[in-house]
Every structure is written in C-alpha cells, then in structure tokens.
Protein backbone atom coordinates (compact mmCIF):
# COMPACT_ATOMS: atom_id res chain seq x y z
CA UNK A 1 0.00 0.00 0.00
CA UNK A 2 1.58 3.07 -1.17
CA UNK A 3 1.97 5.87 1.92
CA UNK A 4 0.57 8.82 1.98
CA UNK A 5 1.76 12.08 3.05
CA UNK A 6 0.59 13.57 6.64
CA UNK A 7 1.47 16.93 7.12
CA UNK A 8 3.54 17.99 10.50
CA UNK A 9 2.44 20.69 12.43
CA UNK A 10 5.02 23.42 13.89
CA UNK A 11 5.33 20.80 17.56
CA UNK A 12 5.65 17.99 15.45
CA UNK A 13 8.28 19.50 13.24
CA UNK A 14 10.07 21.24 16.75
CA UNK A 15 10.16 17.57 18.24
CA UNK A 16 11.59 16.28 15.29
CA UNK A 17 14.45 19.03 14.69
CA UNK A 18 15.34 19.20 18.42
CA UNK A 19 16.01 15.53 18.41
CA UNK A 20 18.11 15.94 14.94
CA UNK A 21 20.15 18.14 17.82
CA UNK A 22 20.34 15.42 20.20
CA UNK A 23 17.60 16.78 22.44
CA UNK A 24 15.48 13.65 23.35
CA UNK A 25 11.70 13.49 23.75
CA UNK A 26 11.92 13.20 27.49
CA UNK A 27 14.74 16.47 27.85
CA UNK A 28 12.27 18.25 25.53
CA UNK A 29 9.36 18.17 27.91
CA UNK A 30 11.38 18.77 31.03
CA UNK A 31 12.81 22.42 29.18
CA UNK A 32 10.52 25.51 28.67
CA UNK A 33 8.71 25.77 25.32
CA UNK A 34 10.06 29.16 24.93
CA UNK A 35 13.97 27.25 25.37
CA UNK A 36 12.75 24.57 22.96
CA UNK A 37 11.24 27.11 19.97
CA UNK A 38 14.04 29.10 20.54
CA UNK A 39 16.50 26.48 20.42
CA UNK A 40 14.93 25.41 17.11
CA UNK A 41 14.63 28.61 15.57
CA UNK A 42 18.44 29.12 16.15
CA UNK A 43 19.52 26.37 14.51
CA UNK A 44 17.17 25.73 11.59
CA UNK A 45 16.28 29.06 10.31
CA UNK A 46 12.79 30.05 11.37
CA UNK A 47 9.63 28.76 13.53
CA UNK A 48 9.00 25.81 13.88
CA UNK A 49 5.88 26.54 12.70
CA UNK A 50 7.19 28.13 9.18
CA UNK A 51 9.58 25.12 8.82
CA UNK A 52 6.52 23.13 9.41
CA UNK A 53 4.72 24.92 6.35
CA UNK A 54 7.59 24.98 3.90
CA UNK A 55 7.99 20.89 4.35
CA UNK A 56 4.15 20.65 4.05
CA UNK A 57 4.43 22.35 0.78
CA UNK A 58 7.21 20.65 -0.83
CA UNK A 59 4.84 17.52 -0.69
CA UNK A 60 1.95 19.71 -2.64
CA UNK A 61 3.68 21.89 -4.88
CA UNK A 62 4.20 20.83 -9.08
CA UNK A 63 7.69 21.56 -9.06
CA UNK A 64 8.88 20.36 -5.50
CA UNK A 65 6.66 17.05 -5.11
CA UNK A 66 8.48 15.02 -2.26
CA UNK A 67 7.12 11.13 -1.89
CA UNK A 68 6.13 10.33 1.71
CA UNK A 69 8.45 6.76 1.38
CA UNK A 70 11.54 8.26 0.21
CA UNK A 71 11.76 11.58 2.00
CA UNK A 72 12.27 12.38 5.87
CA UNK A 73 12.11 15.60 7.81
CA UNK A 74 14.93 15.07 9.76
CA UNK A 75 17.33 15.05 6.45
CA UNK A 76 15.09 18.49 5.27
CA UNK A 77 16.36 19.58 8.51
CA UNK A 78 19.95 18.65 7.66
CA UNK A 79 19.55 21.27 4.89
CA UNK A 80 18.22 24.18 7.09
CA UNK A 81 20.70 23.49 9.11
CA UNK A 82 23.40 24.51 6.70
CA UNK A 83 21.70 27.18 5.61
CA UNK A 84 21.59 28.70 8.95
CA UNK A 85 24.67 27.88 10.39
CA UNK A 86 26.93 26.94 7.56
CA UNK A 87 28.76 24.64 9.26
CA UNK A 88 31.89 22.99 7.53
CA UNK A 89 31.48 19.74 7.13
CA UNK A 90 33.51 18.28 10.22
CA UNK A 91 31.29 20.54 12.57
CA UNK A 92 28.38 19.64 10.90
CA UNK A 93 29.12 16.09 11.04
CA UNK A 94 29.82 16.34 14.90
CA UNK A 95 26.80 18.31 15.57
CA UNK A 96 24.49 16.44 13.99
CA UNK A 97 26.28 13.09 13.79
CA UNK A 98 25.43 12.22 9.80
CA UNK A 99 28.56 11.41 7.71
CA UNK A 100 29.72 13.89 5.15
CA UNK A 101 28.79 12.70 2.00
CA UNK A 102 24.96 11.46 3.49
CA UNK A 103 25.09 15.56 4.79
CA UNK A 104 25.90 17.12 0.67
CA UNK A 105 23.40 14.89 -0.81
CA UNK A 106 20.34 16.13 1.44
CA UNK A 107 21.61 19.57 1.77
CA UNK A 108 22.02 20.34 -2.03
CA UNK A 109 18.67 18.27 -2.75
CA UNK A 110 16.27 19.82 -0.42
CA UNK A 111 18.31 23.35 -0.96
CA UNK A 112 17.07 22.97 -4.71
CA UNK A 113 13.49 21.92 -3.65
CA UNK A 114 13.23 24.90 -1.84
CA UNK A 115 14.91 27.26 -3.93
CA UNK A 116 12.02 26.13 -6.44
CA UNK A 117 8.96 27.60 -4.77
CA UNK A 118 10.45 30.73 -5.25
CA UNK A 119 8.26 31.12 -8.74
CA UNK A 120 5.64 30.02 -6.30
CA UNK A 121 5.89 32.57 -3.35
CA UNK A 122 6.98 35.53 -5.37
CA UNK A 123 5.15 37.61 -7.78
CA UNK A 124 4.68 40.81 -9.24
CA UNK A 125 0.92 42.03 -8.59
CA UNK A 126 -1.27 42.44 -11.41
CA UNK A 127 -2.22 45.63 -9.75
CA UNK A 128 -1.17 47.95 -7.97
CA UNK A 129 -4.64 50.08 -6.74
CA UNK A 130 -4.56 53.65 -6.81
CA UNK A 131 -1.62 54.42 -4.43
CA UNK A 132 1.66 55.80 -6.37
CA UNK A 133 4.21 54.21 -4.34
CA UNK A 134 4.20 50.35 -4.83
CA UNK A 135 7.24 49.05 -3.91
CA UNK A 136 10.65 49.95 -1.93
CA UNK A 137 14.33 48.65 -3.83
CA UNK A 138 17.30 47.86 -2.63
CA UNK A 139 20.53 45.75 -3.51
CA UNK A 140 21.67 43.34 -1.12
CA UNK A 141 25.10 42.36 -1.46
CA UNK A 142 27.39 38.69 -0.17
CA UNK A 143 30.99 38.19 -0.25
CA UNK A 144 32.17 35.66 -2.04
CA UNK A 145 35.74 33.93 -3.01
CA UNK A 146 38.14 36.30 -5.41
CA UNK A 147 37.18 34.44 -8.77
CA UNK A 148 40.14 33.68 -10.90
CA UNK A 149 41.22 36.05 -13.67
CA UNK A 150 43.46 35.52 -16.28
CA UNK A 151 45.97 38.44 -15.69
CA UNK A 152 44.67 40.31 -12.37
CA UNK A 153 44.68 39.03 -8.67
CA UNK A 154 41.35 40.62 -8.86
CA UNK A 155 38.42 40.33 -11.26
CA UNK A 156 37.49 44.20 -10.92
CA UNK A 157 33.66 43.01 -12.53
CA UNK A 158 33.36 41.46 -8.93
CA UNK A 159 34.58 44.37 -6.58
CA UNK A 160 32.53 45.32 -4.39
CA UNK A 161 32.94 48.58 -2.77
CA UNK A 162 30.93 47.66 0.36
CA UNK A 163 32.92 44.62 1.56
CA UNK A 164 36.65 45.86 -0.19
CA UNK A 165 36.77 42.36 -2.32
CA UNK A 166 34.70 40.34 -4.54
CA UNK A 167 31.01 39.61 -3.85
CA UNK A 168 27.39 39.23 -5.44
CA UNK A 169 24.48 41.19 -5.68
CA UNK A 170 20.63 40.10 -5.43
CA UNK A 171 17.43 42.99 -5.96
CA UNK A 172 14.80 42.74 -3.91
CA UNK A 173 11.50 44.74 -4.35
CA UNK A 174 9.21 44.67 -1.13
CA UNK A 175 5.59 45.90 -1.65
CA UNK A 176 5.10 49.16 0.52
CA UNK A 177 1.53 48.60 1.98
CA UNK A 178 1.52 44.41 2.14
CA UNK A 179 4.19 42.35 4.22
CA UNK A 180 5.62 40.48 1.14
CA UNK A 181 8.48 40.36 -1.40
CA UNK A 182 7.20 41.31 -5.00
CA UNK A 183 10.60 40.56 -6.68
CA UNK A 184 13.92 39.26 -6.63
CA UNK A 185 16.57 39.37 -9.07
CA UNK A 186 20.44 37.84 -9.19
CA UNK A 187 22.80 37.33 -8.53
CA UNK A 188 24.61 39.99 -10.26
CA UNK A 189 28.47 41.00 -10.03
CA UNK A 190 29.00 43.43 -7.61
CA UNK A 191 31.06 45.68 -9.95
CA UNK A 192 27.73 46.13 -10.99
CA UNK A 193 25.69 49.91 -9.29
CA UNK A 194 22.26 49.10 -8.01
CA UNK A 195 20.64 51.84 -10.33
CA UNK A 196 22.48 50.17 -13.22
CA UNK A 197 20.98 46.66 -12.77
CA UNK A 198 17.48 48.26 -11.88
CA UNK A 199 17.23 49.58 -15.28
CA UNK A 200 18.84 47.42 -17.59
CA UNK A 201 17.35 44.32 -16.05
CA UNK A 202 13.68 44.41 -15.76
CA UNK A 203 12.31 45.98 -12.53
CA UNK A 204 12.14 49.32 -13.90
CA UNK A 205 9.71 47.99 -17.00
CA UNK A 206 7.48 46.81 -14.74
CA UNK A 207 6.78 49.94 -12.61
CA UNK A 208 3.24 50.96 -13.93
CA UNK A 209 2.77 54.93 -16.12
CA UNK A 210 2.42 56.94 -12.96
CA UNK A 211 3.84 54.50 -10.20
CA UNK A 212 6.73 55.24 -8.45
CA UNK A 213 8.79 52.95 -6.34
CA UNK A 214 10.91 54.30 -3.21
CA UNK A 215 15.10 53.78 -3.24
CA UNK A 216 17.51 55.72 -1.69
CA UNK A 217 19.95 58.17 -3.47
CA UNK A 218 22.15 55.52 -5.32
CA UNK A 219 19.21 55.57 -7.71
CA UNK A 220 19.14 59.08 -8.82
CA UNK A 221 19.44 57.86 -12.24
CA UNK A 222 16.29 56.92 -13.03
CA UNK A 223 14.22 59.78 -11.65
CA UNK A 224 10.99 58.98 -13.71
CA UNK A 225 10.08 56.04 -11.83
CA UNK A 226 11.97 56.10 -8.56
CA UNK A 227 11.46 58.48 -5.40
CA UNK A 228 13.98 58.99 -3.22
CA UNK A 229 13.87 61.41 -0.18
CA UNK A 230 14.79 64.69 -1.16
CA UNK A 231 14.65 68.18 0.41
CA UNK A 232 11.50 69.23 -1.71
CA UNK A 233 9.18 66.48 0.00
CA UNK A 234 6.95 67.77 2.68
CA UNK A 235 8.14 66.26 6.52
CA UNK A 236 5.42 63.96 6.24
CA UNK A 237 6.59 62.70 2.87
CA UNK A 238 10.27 61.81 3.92
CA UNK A 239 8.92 60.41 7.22
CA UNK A 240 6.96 57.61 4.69
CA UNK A 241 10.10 57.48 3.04
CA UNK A 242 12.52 56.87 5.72
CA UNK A 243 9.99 54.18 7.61
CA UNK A 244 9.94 52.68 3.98
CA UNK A 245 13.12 52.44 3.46
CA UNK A 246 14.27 51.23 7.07
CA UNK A 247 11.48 48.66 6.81
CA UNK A 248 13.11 47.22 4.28
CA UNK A 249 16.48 47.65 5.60
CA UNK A 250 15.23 45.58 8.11
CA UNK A 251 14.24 42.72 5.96
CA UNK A 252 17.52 42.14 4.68
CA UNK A 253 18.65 41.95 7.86
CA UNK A 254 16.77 38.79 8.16
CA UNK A 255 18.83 37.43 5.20
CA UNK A 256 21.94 37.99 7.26
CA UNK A 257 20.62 35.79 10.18
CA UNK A 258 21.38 32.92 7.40
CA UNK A 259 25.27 32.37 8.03
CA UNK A 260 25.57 30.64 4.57
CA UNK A 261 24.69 34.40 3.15
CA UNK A 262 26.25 36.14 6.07
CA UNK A 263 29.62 34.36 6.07
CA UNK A 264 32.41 34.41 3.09
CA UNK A 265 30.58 31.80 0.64
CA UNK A 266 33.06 28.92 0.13
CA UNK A 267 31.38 27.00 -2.81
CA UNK A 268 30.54 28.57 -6.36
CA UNK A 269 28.35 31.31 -7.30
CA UNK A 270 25.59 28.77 -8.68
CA UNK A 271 25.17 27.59 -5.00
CA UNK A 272 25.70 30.70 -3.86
CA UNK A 273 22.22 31.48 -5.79
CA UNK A 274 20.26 28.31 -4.70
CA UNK A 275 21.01 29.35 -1.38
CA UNK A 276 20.11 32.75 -1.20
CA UNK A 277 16.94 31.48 -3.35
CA UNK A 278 16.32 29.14 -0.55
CA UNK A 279 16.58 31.77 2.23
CA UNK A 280 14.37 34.18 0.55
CA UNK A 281 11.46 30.91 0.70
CA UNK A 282 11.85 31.17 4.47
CA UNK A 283 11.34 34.42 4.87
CA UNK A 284 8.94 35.53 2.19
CA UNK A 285 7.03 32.73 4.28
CA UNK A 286 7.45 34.29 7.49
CA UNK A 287 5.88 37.08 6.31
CA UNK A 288 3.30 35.65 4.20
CA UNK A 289 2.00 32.95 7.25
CA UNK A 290 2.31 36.31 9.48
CA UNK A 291 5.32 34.81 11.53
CA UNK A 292 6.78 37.43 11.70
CA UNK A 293 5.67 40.59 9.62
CA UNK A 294 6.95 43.50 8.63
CA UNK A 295 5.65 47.02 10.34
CA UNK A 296 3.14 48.98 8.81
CA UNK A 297 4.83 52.19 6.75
C-alpha cells in the first residue's frame, strides 16, 4: 500500500528538529517551550511553525513534489541546518552526527526543492490600486571567493565597494503597503551599481505609467520612476520614506541571520544562488504565514 503524506504541524516539526540536535523526547518536555522554539529557531532558520509549512508544501507543490516513502524531515532539517549555520562539514558532522557525504546529498537536494517555490511565493501584482508608491528597492550584497582572472589578482567586474573584495548582488523589491516580497533578481556582479541593474534588467519595466517605487539616493538615475527622499518632499513625505526604506532595511537583515549568506561563501556562485533562493522561501514565508511581519509604513 503506497503511503501517503501527513502533514507535520510546527510541535511535530520542533520535536523532530530538536532531536536531529540530540535533544530527546523526554529532555524536551522537562525544558521551557520558549527554550525549545528558541533552540529550534536558532539552529534551523525560522519557527517551527514556518519550517513546518515549507515541508508541508514541498509535498503539494508541481515543481517540489516530495514522496512520503523516500523523503524524511529530519534530512530536510539537515539542509536548514546549513543554511543557517553553515557549518563545515567536520562541525556539521559532529553536531548532527550524519557522515559527510549522506550531509551534501540532502543539503544540495532539499536546498534545490526549496529554492524552487520561489516562482511560487513571489510575484509581481497584477495591480497595484490607486496608491503611487508600490514598492521599496534595494541591492543586497554577499561576499564571495576572489574568482580567478586571467591576468589580475582581482576580477574588478566582482569588486565590491561595500565589503573591499569580490562579492554578489541580489534585488529585492518589497511591496510598501503588504508584508511580502514582489521581486527578486540575481545574482549579479557586484562591480555592478544598483541603479544600473534596476534599469537594464527588468524591474524598472514593470513599474506601472504613474507608479513610483521608493530607493535611496544611489538611484538618482532613473528619476521617472523612482522616489527617493529629497529636500522638496513635505516632513510627512520623507517620514513615509525613511519608515519605507528602514522597513526594508530591516528585511535584509533577516537574510543575514542565514550564516551561509552572512559568512564568506566557500562554494561557487551557482550555489551561492540556490542558497540565497532558498533563504528568501523562508522568509517571504514568514511574512506571508504572518510569523513574523513586517511594520506597517
């Protein structure tokens, strides 16, 4: 009889991802749930609740299908894990006792599966209402490994002016009046300006005649459909603009928590994209299951 798939709830998931940690059943119960979710959270990315979601939906989604007979939350968990931490693989075989080549597969297989709802969880609305300001933009940049160049020490495409060396850059559009992601875009050598990318590669087509979405002064260059804060706007205008814009400061903050995008990336800039992908699944879900939401501008 073939199985079939029971979803976890965000206990059921905790239970399963504390004991991953070597936290038995009976050590769980004797600890705070606040130690316990916290615990979890610290170690695996987000709530157990959220983690609980994503692995529900990997079993429902086209693209991500898991089978119930093949597939186990704790190696999903094994994945997370990396993400979070970004453990090299002697730590991460001590911490969570799984030998290092069991560890790759499941971390590069359920990285991908979750990379893929991305398409899923992030879209452009087909509408934007009658507000003018839709969304807020911003370039969020990783260091990476100095790629090889064939006559420099540095590949000059890759600089990036932030970090003093070579790294990557990802856009991310957050919609101004609802707690979600609208669009991401990357990666992108860093050598690359912000303005430059917004232009040339798609976000700024898709700003509706008579929208405007809010940036900070690096993206003075494209003044017809950008708003920055400026010392014409009203106080009441650049205090929307400056809660906007620190809103969405604040979400990439969130990426950072993710020591795979926080650290120096040590594998190549193909997983450095499935990973970030990944990342921006968990939190696009945190806001979209109201985990934890962004403030109201």
């Amino acid at each position: 009889m073939a199985l079939v798939f029971i979803p976890l709830t965000g206990n059921e998931m905790m239970e399963r991802g504390l004991r991953v940690l070597g936290v038995g059943m009976v050590a769980q119960a004797r600890r705070l749930a606040t130690t316990n979710e916290q615990d979890f959270e610290s170690q695996f990315g987000s709530r157990p609740s959220v983690i609980a979601n994503l692995w529900n939906r990997l079993h429902t989604t086209a693209n991500s299908t898991l089978h119930p007979s093949r597939h186990f939350p704790s190696d999903f968990l094994v994945a997370l894990h990396w993400l979070r931490v970004y453990p090299t693989e002697k730590e991460r075989k001590l911490a969570l006792h799984i030998s290092e080549k069991t560890a790759r597969k499941w971390t590069w297989y359920y990285a991908k599966k979750i990379a893929a709802l991305k398409t899923e969880l992030i879209q452009w609305p087909a509408d934007w209402g009658d507000r003018i300001f839709t969304v807020t933009v911003d370039g969020v940049h990783f260091r990476i490994q100095e790629p090889p160049h064939p006559t420099y020490k540095r590949d000059k495409q890759y600089f990036s002016h932030k970090f003093g060396r070579a790294g990557l850059d990802y856009e991310i559009a957050i919609s101004i009046f609802e707690s979600k992601v609208v669009w991401v875009n990357g990666p992108f050598k860093d050598g690359r300006h912000d303005v430059k990318i917004f232009k040339d590669d798609g976000l700024k087509d898709l700003i509706p005649q008579g929208k405007r979405a809010v940036a900070d002064r690096g993206y003075r260059g494209a003044p017809e459909v950008v708003s920055y804060r400026n010392d014409l706007d009203t106080e009441e205008v650049k205090e929307f603009k400056r809660r906007a814009l620190s809103r969405h400061e604040g979400f990439n903050s969130r990426l950072d928590t993710f020591k795979s995008l926080q650290d120096l990336f040590r594998h190549s800039h193909e997983k450095h994209a499935i990973a970030f992908d990944a990342v921006i699944v968990i939190c696009q879900l945190e806001l979209l299951l109201n985990a934890s939401p962004l403030f109201d501008v």
